[in-house]
C-alpha atoms as a PDB file:
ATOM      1  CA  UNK A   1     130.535 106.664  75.060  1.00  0.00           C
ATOM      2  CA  UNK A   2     127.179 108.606  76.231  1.00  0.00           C
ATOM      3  CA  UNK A   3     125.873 107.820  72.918  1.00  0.00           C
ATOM      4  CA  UNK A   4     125.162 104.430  73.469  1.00  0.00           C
ATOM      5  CA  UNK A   5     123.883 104.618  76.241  1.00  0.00           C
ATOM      6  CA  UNK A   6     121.506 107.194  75.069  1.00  0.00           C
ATOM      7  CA  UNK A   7     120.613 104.427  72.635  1.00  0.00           C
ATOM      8  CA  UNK A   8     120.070 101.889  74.861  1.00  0.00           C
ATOM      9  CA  UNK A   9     117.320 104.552  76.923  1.00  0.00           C
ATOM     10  CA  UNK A  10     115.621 105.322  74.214  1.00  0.00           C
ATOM     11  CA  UNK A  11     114.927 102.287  72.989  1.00  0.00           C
ATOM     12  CA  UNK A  12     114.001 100.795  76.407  1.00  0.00           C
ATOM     13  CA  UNK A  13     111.422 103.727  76.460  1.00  0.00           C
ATOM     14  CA  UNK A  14     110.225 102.436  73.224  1.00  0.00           C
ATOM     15  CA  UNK A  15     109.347  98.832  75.148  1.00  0.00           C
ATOM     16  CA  UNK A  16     108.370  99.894  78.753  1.00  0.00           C
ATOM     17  CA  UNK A  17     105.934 102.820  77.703  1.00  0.00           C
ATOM     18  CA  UNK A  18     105.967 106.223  80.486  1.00  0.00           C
ATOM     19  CA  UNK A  19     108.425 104.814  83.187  1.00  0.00           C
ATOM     20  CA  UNK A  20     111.580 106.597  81.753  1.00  0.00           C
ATOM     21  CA  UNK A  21     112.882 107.241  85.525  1.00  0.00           C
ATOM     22  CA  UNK A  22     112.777 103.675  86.388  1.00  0.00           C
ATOM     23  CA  UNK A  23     114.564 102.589  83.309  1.00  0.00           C
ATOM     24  CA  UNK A  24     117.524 104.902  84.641  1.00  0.00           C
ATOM     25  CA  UNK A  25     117.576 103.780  87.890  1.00  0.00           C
ATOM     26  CA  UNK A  26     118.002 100.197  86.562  1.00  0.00           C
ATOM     27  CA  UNK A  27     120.364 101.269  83.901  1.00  0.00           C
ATOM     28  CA  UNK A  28     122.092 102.925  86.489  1.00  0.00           C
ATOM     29  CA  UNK A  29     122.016 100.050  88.373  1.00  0.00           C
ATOM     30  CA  UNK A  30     124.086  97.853  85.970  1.00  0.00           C
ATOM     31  CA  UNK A  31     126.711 100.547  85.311  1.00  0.00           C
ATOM     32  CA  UNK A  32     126.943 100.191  88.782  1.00  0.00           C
ATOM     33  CA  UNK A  33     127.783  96.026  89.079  1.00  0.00           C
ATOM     34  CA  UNK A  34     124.875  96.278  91.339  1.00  0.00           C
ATOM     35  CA  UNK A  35     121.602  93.665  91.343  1.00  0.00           C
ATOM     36  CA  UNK A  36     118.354  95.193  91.146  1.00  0.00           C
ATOM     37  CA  UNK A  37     115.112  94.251  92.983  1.00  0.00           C
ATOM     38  CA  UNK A  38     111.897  95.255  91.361  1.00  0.00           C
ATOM     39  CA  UNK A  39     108.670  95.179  93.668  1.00  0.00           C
ATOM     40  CA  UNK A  40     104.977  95.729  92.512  1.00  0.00           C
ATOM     41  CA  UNK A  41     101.723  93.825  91.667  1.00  0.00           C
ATOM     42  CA  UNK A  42     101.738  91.326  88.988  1.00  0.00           C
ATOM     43  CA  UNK A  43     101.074  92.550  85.313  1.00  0.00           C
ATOM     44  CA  UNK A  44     103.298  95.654  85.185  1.00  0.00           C
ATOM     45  CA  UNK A  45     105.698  95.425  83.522  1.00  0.00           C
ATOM     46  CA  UNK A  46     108.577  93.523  85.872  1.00  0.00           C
ATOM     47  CA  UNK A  47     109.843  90.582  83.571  1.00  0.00           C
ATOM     48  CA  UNK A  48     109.270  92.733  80.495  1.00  0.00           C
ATOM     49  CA  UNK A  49     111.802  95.534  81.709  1.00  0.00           C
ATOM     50  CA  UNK A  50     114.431  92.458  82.869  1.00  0.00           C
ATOM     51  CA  UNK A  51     114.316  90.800  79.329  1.00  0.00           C
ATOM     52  CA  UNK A  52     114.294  94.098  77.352  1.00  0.00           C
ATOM     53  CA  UNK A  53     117.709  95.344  79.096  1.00  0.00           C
ATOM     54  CA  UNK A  54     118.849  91.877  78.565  1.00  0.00           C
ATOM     55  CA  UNK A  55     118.342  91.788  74.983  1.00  0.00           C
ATOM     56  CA  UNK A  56     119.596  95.273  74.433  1.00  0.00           C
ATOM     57  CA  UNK A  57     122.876  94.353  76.582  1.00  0.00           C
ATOM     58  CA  UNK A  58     123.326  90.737  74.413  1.00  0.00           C
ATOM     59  CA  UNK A  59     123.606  89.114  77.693  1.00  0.00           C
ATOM     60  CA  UNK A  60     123.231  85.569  78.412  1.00  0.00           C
ATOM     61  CA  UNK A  61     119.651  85.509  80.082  1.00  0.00           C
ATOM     62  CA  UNK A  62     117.689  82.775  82.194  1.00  0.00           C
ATOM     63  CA  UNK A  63     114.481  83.277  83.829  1.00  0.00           C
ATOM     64  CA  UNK A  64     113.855  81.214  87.370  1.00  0.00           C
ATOM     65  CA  UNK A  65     110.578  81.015  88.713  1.00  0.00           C
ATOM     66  CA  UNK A  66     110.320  80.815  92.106  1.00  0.00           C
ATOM     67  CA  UNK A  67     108.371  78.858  93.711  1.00  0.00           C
ATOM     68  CA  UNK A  68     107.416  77.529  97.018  1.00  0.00           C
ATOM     69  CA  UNK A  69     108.856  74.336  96.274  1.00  0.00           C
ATOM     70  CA  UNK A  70     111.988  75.337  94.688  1.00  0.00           C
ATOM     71  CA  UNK A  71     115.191  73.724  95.557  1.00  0.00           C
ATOM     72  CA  UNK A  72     118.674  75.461  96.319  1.00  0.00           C
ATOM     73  CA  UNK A  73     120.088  72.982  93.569  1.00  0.00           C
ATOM     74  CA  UNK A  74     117.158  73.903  90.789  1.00  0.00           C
ATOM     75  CA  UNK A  75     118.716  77.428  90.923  1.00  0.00           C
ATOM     76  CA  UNK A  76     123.179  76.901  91.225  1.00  0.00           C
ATOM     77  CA  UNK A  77     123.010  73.537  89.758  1.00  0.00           C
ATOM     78  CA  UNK A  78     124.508  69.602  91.519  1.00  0.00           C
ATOM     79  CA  UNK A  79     126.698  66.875  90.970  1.00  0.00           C
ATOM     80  CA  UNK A  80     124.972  63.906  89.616  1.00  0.00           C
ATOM     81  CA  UNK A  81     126.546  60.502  89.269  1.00  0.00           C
ATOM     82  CA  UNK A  82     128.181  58.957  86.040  1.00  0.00           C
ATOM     83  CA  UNK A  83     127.586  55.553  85.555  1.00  0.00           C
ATOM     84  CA  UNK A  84     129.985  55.197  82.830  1.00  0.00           C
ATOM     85  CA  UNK A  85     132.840  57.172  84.566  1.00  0.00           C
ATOM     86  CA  UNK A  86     131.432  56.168  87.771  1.00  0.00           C
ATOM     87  CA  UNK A  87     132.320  59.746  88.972  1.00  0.00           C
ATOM     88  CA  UNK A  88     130.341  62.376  89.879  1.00  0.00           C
ATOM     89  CA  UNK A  89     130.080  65.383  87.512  1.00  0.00           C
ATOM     90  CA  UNK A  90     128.726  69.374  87.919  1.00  0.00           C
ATOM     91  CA  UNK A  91     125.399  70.426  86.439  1.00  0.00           C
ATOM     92  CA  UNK A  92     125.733  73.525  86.151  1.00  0.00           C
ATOM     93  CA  UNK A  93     122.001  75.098  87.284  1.00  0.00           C
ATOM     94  CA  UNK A  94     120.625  78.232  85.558  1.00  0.00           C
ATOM     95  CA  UNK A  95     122.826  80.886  88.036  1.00  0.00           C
ATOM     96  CA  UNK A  96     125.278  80.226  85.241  1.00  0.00           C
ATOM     97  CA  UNK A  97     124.032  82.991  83.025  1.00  0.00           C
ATOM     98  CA  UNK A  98     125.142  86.707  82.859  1.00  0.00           C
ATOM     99  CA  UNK A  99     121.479  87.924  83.524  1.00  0.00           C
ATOM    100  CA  UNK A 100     119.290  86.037  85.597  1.00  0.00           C
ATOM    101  CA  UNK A 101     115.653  87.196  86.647  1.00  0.00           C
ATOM    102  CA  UNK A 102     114.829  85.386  89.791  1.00  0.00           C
ATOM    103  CA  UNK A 103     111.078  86.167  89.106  1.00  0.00           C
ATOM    104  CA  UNK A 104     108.350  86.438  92.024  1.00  0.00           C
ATOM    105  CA  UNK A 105     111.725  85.405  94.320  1.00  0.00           C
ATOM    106  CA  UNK A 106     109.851  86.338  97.317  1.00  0.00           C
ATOM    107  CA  UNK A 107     107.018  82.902  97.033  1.00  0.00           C
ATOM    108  CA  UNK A 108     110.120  80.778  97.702  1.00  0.00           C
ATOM    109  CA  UNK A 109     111.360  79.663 101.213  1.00  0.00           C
ATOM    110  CA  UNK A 110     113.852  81.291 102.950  1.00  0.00           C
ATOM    111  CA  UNK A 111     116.325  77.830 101.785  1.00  0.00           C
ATOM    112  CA  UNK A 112     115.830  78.457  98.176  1.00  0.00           C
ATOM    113  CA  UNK A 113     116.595  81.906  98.923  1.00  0.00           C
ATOM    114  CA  UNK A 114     119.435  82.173 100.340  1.00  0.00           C
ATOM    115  CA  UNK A 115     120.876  79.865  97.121  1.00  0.00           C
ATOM    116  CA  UNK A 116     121.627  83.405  95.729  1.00  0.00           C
ATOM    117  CA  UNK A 117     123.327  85.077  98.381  1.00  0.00           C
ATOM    118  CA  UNK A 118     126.861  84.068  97.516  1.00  0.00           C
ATOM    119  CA  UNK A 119     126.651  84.203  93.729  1.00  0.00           C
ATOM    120  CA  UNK A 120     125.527  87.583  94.269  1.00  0.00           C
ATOM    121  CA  UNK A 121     127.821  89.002  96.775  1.00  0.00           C
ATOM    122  CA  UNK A 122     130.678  86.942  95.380  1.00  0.00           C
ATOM    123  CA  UNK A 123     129.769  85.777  91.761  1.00  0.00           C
ATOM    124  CA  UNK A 124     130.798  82.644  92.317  1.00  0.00           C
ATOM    125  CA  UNK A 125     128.819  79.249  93.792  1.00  0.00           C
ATOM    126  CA  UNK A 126     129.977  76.385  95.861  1.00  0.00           C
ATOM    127  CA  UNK A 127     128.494  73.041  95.436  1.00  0.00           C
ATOM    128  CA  UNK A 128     130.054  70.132  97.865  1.00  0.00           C
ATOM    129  CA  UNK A 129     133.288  72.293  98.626  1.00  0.00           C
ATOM    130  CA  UNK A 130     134.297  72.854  95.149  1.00  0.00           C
ATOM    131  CA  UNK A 131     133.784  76.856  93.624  1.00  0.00           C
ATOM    132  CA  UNK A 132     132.879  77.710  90.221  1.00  0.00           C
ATOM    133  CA  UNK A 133     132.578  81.188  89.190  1.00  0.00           C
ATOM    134  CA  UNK A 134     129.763  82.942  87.591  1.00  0.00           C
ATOM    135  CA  UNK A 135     130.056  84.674  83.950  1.00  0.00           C
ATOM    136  CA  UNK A 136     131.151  88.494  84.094  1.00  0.00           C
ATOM    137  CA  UNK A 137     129.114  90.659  83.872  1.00  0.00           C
ATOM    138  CA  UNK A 138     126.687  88.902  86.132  1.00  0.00           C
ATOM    139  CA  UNK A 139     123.487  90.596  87.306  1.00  0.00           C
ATOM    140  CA  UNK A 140     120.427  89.426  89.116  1.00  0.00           C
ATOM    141  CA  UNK A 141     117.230  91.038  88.373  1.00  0.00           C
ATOM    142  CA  UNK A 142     114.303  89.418  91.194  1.00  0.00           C
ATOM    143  CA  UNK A 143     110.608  90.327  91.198  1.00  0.00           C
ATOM    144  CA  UNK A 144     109.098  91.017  94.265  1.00  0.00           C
ATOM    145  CA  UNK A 145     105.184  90.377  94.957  1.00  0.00           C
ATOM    146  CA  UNK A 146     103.571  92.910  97.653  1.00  0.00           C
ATOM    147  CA  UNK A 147     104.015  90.804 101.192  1.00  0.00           C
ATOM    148  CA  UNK A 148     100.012  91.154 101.552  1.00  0.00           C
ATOM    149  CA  UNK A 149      99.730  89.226  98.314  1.00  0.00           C
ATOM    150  CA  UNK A 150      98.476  85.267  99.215  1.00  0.00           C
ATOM    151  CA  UNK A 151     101.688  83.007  99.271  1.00  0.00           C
ATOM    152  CA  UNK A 152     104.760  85.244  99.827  1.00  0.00           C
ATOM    153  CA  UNK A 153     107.238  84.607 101.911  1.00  0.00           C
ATOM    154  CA  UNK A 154     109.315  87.612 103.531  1.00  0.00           C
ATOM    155  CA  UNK A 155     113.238  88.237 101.851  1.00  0.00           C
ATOM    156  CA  UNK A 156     115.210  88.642 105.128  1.00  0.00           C
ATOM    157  CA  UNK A 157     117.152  91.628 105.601  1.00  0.00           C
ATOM    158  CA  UNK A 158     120.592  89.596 104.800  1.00  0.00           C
ATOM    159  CA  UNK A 159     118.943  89.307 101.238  1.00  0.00           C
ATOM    160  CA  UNK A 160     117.367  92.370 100.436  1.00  0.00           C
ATOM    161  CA  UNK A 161     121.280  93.995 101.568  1.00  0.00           C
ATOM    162  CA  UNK A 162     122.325  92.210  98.428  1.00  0.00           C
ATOM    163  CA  UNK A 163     120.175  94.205  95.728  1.00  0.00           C
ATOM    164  CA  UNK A 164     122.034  97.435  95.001  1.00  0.00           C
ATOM    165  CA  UNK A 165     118.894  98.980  94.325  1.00  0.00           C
ATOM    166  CA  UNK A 166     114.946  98.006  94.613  1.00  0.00           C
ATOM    167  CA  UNK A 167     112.226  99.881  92.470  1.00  0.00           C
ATOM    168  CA  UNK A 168     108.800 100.115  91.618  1.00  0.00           C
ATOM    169  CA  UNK A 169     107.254 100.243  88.076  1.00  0.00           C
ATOM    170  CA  UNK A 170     103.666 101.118  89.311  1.00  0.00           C
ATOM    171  CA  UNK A 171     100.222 101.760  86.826  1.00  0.00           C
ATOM    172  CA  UNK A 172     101.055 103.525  83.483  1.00  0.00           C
ATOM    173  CA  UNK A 173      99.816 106.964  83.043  1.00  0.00           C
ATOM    174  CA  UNK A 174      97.033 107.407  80.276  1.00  0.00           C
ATOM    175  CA  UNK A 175      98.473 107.937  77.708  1.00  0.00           C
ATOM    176  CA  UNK A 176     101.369 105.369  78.042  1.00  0.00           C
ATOM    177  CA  UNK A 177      98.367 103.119  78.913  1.00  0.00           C
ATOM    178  CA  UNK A 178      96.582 104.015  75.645  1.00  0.00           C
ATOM    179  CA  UNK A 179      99.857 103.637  73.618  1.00  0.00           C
ATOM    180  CA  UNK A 180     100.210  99.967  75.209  1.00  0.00           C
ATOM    181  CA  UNK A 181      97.023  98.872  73.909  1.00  0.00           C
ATOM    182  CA  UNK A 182      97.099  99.598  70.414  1.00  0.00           C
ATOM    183  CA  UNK A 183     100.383  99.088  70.145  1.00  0.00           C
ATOM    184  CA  UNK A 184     102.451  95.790  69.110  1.00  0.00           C
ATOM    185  CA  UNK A 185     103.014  92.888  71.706  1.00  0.00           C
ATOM    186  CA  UNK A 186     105.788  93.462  74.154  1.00  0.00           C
ATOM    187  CA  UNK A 187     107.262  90.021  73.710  1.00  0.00           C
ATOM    188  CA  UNK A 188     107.587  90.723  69.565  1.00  0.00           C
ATOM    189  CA  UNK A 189     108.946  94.114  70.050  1.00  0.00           C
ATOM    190  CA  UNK A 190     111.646  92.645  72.384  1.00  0.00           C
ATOM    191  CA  UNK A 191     112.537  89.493  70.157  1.00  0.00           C
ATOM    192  CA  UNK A 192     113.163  91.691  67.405  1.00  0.00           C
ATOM    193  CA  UNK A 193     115.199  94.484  69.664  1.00  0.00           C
ATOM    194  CA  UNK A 194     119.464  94.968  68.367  1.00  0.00           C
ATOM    195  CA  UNK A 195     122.324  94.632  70.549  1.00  0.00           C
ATOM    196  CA  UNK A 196     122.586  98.324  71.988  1.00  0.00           C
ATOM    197  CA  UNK A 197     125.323  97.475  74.153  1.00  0.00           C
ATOM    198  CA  UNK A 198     127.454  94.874  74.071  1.00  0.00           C
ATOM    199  CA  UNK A 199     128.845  92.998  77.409  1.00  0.00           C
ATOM    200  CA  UNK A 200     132.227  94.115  76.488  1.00  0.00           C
ATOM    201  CA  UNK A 201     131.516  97.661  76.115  1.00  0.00           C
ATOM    202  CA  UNK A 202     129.241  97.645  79.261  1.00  0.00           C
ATOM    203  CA  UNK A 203     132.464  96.808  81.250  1.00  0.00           C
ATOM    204  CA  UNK A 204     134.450  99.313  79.594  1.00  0.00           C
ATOM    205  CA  UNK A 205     131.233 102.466  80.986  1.00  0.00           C
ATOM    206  CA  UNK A 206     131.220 100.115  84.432  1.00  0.00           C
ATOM    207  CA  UNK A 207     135.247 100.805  84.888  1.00  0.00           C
ATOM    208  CA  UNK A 208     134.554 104.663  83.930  1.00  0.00           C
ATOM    209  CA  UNK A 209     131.972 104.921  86.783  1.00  0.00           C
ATOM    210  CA  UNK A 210     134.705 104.022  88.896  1.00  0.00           C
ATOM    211  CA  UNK A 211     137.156 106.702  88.216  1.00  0.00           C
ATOM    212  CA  UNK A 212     134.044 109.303  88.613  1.00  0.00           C
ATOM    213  CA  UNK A 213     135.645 111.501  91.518  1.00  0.00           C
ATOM    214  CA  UNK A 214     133.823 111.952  95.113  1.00  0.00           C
ATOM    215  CA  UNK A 215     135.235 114.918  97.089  1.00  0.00           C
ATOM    216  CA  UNK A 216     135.273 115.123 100.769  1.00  0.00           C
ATOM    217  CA  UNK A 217     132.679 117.041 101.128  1.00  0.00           C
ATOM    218  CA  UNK A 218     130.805 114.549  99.249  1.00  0.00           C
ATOM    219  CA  UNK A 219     131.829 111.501 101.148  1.00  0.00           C
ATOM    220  CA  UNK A 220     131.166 113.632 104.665  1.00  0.00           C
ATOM    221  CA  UNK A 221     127.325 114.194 103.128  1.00  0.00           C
ATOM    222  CA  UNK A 222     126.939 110.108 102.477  1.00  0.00           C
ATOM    223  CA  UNK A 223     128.372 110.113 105.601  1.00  0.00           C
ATOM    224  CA  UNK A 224     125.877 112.443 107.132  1.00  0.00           C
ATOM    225  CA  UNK A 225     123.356 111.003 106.010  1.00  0.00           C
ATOM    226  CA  UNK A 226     124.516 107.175 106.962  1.00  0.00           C
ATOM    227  CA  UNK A 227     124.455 108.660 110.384  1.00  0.00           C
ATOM    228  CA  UNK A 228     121.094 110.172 110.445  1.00  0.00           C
ATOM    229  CA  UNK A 229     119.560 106.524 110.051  1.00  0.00           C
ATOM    230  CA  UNK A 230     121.926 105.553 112.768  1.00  0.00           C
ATOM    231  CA  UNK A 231     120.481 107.900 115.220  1.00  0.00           C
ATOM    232  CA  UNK A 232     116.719 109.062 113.774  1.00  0.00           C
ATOM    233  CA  UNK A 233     113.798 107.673 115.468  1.00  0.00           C
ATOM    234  CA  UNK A 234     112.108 107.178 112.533  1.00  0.00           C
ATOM    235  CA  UNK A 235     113.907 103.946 111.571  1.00  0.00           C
ATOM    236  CA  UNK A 236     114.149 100.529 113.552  1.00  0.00           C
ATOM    237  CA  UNK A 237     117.823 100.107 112.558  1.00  0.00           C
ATOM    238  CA  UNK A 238     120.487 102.212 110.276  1.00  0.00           C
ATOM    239  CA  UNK A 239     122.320 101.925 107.108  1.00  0.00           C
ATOM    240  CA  UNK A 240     125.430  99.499 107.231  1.00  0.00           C
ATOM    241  CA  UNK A 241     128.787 100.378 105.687  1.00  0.00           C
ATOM    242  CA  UNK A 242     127.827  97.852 102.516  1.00  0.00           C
ATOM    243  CA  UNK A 243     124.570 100.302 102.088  1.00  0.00           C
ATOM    244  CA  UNK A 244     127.219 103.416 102.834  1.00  0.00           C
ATOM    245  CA  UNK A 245     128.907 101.634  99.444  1.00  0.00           C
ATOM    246  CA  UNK A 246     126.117 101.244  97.314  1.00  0.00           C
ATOM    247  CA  UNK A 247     125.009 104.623  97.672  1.00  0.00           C
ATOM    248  CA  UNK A 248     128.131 106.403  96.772  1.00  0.00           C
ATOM    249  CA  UNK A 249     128.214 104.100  93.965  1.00  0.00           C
ATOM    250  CA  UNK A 250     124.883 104.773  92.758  1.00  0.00           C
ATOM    251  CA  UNK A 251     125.805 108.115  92.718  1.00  0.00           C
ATOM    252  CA  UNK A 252     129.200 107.576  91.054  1.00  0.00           C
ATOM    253  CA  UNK A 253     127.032 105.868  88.195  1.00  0.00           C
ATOM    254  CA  UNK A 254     123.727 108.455  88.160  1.00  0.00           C
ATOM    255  CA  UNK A 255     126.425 110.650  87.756  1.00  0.00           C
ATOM    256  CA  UNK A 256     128.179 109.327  84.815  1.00  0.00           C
ATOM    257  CA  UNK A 257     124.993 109.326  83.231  1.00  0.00           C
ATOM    258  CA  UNK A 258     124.342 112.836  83.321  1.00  0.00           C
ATOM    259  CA  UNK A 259     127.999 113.332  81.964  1.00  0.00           C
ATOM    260  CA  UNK A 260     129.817 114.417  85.151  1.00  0.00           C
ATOM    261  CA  UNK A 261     133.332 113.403  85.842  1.00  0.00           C
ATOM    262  CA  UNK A 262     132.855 114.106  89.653  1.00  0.00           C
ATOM    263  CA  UNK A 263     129.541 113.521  92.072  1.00  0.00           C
ATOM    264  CA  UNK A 264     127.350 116.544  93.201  1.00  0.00           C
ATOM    265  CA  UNK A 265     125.029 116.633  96.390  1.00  0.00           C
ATOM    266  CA  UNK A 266     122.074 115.625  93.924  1.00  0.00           C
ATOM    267  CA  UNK A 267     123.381 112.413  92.398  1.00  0.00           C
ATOM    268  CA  UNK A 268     122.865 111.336  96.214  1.00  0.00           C
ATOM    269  CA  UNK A 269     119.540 112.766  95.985  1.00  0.00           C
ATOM    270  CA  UNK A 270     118.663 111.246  93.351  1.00  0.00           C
ATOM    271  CA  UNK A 271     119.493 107.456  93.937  1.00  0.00           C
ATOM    272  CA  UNK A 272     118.768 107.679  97.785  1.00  0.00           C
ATOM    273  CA  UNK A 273     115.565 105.977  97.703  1.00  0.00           C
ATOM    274  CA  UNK A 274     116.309 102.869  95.117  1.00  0.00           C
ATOM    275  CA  UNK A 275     119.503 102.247  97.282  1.00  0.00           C
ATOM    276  CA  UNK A 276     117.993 102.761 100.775  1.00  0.00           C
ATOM    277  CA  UNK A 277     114.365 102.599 100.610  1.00  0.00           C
ATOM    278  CA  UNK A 278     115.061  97.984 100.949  1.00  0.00           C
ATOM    279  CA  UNK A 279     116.957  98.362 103.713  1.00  0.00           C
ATOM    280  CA  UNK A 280     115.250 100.891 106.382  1.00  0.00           C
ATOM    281  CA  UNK A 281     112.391  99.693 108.332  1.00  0.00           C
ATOM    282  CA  UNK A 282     109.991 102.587 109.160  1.00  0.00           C
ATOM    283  CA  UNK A 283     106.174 103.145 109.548  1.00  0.00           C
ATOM    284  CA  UNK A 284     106.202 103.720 105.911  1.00  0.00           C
ATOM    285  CA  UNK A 285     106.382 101.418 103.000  1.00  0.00           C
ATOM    286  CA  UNK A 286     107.107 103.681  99.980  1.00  0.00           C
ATOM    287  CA  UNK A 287     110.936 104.292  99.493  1.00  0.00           C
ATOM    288  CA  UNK A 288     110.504 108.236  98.773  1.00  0.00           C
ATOM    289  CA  UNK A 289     108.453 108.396 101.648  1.00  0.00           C
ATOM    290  CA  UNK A 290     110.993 106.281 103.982  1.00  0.00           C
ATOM    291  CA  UNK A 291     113.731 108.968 103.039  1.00  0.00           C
ATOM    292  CA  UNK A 292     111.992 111.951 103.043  1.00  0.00           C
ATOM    293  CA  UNK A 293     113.037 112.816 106.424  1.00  0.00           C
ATOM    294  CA  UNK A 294     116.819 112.404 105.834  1.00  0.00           C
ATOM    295  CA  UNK A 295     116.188 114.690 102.662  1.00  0.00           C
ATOM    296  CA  UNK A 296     114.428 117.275 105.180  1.00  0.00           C
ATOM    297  CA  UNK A 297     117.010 116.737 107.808  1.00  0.00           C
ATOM    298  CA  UNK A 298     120.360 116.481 106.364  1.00  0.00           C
ATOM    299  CA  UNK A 299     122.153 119.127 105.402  1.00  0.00           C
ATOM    300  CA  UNK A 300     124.269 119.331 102.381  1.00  0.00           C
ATOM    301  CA  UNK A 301     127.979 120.040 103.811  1.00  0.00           C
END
């Protein structure tokens, strides 16, 4: 079971060069059912890292670009009139995919936006009172420019509580750097990439990170620590009991990774900032810098 996903790492690592802890955390992600938000300057690596777990899962993909002038309908799809059946028929838009990377999601308005928050909370749309449901698995993977960049508009907090985790690629070291540029194009490397993990098998791992156990003790240090954002100073307003749920989660599935039937104090650790660092508002704009404090000040029970 471990061995393919050891497969699946390793060639990831072979595509996006020196960020092996961020490949985790969205592999972890996944195992997770959870959506993942990735936030940093253009040129990275962003879309690269969404289309290389794509193609190594042999999931459906679509790519959206967002735009300011997007449309809720360009993104779940509409009913368009028949003249021949004189009945109106679905479109299905390109939500309809098991993978879809809402790329630079934060340059379109808060409308187009919010065309994602039910297929992600739910996986299902509705267009003009009628529900479809979404493929299983179904994951979104957005983009996120920097908010100082020229032509971003903010996700609102109702939105960014919808990605299980967010993370940042950031520059390459040297050496990965060097390896980049004489090496092969991204884009060929990925078209030629195997299967590593096939949607059916990924939903056999995701039910196995379910039964990973979580003691007590374990549940009254999330709990801890769900309280400490409640009541700190340092943050404008706490973690909700859906962000209480993605973090023990997280953990279930960092976890599972590392081959443990049952959550330790450190799988917490460990996933704390991807799950948490979206969704508190401090002076600080770095997610292991806006939990440092609860990592100082909570105790492990």
């Amino acid at each position: 079971m471990h061995n393919d996903l050891d497969q699946l790492l390793q060639t990831a690592n072979q595509i996006i060069l020196g960020k092996p802890r961020q490949i985790r955390l969205a592999v972890c992600c996944l195992l997770a059912q959870g959506h993942l938000l990735i936030e940093d300057i253009p040129g990275v690596g962003k879309t690269t890292l969404s289309h290389t777990l794509a193609k190594l899962l042999g999931l459906n993909y679509q790519r959206i670009q967002f735009t300011s002038d997007i449309l809720p309908a360009d993104i779940i799809g509409a009913s368009i009139f028949n003249a021949q059946t004189h009945s109106f028929s679905f479109h299905p838009g390109a939500i309809f995919n098991q993978m879809v990377l809402a790329d630079e999601i934060n340059r379109a308005t808060p409308k187009a936006q919010s065309a994602l928050l039910e297929a992600m909370e739910e996986h299902q749309v509705t267009v003009e009172g009628k529900t479809y449901p979404l493929p299983a698995p179904f994951f979104v993977i957005a983009t996120q420019n920097p908010s100082h960049q020229i032509g971003t508009f903010p996700l609102p907090e109702s939105q960014l509580d919808r990605f299980l985790m967010r993370i940042e690629l950031g520059y390459p070291d040297h050496r990965a750097e060097k390896a980049l540029l004489s090496g092969q194009r991204r884009h060929d490397l990925i078209d030629s990439l195997p299967v590593k993990l096939p949607p059916e098998r990924l939903q056999q791992l995701q039910k196995a990170v379910t039964r990973v156990h979580a003691s007590d003790a374990l549940l009254d240090y999330c709990l801890a620590i769900i309280n400490y954002t409640r009541s700190s100073p340092d943050y404008h307003c706490g973690l909700s009991p859906r962000a209480g749920l993605a973090l023990l989660t997280a953990a279930k599935a960092w976890a599972f990774m590392n081959q443990r039937d049952a959550v330790i104090p450190e799988d917490v650790q460990a996933v704390l900032a991807a799950v948490a660092g979206h969704r508190l508002r401090s002076g600080n704009t770095n997610s292991e810098a806006i939990v440092q404090p609860i990592l100082s000040n909570v105790a492990v029970l």
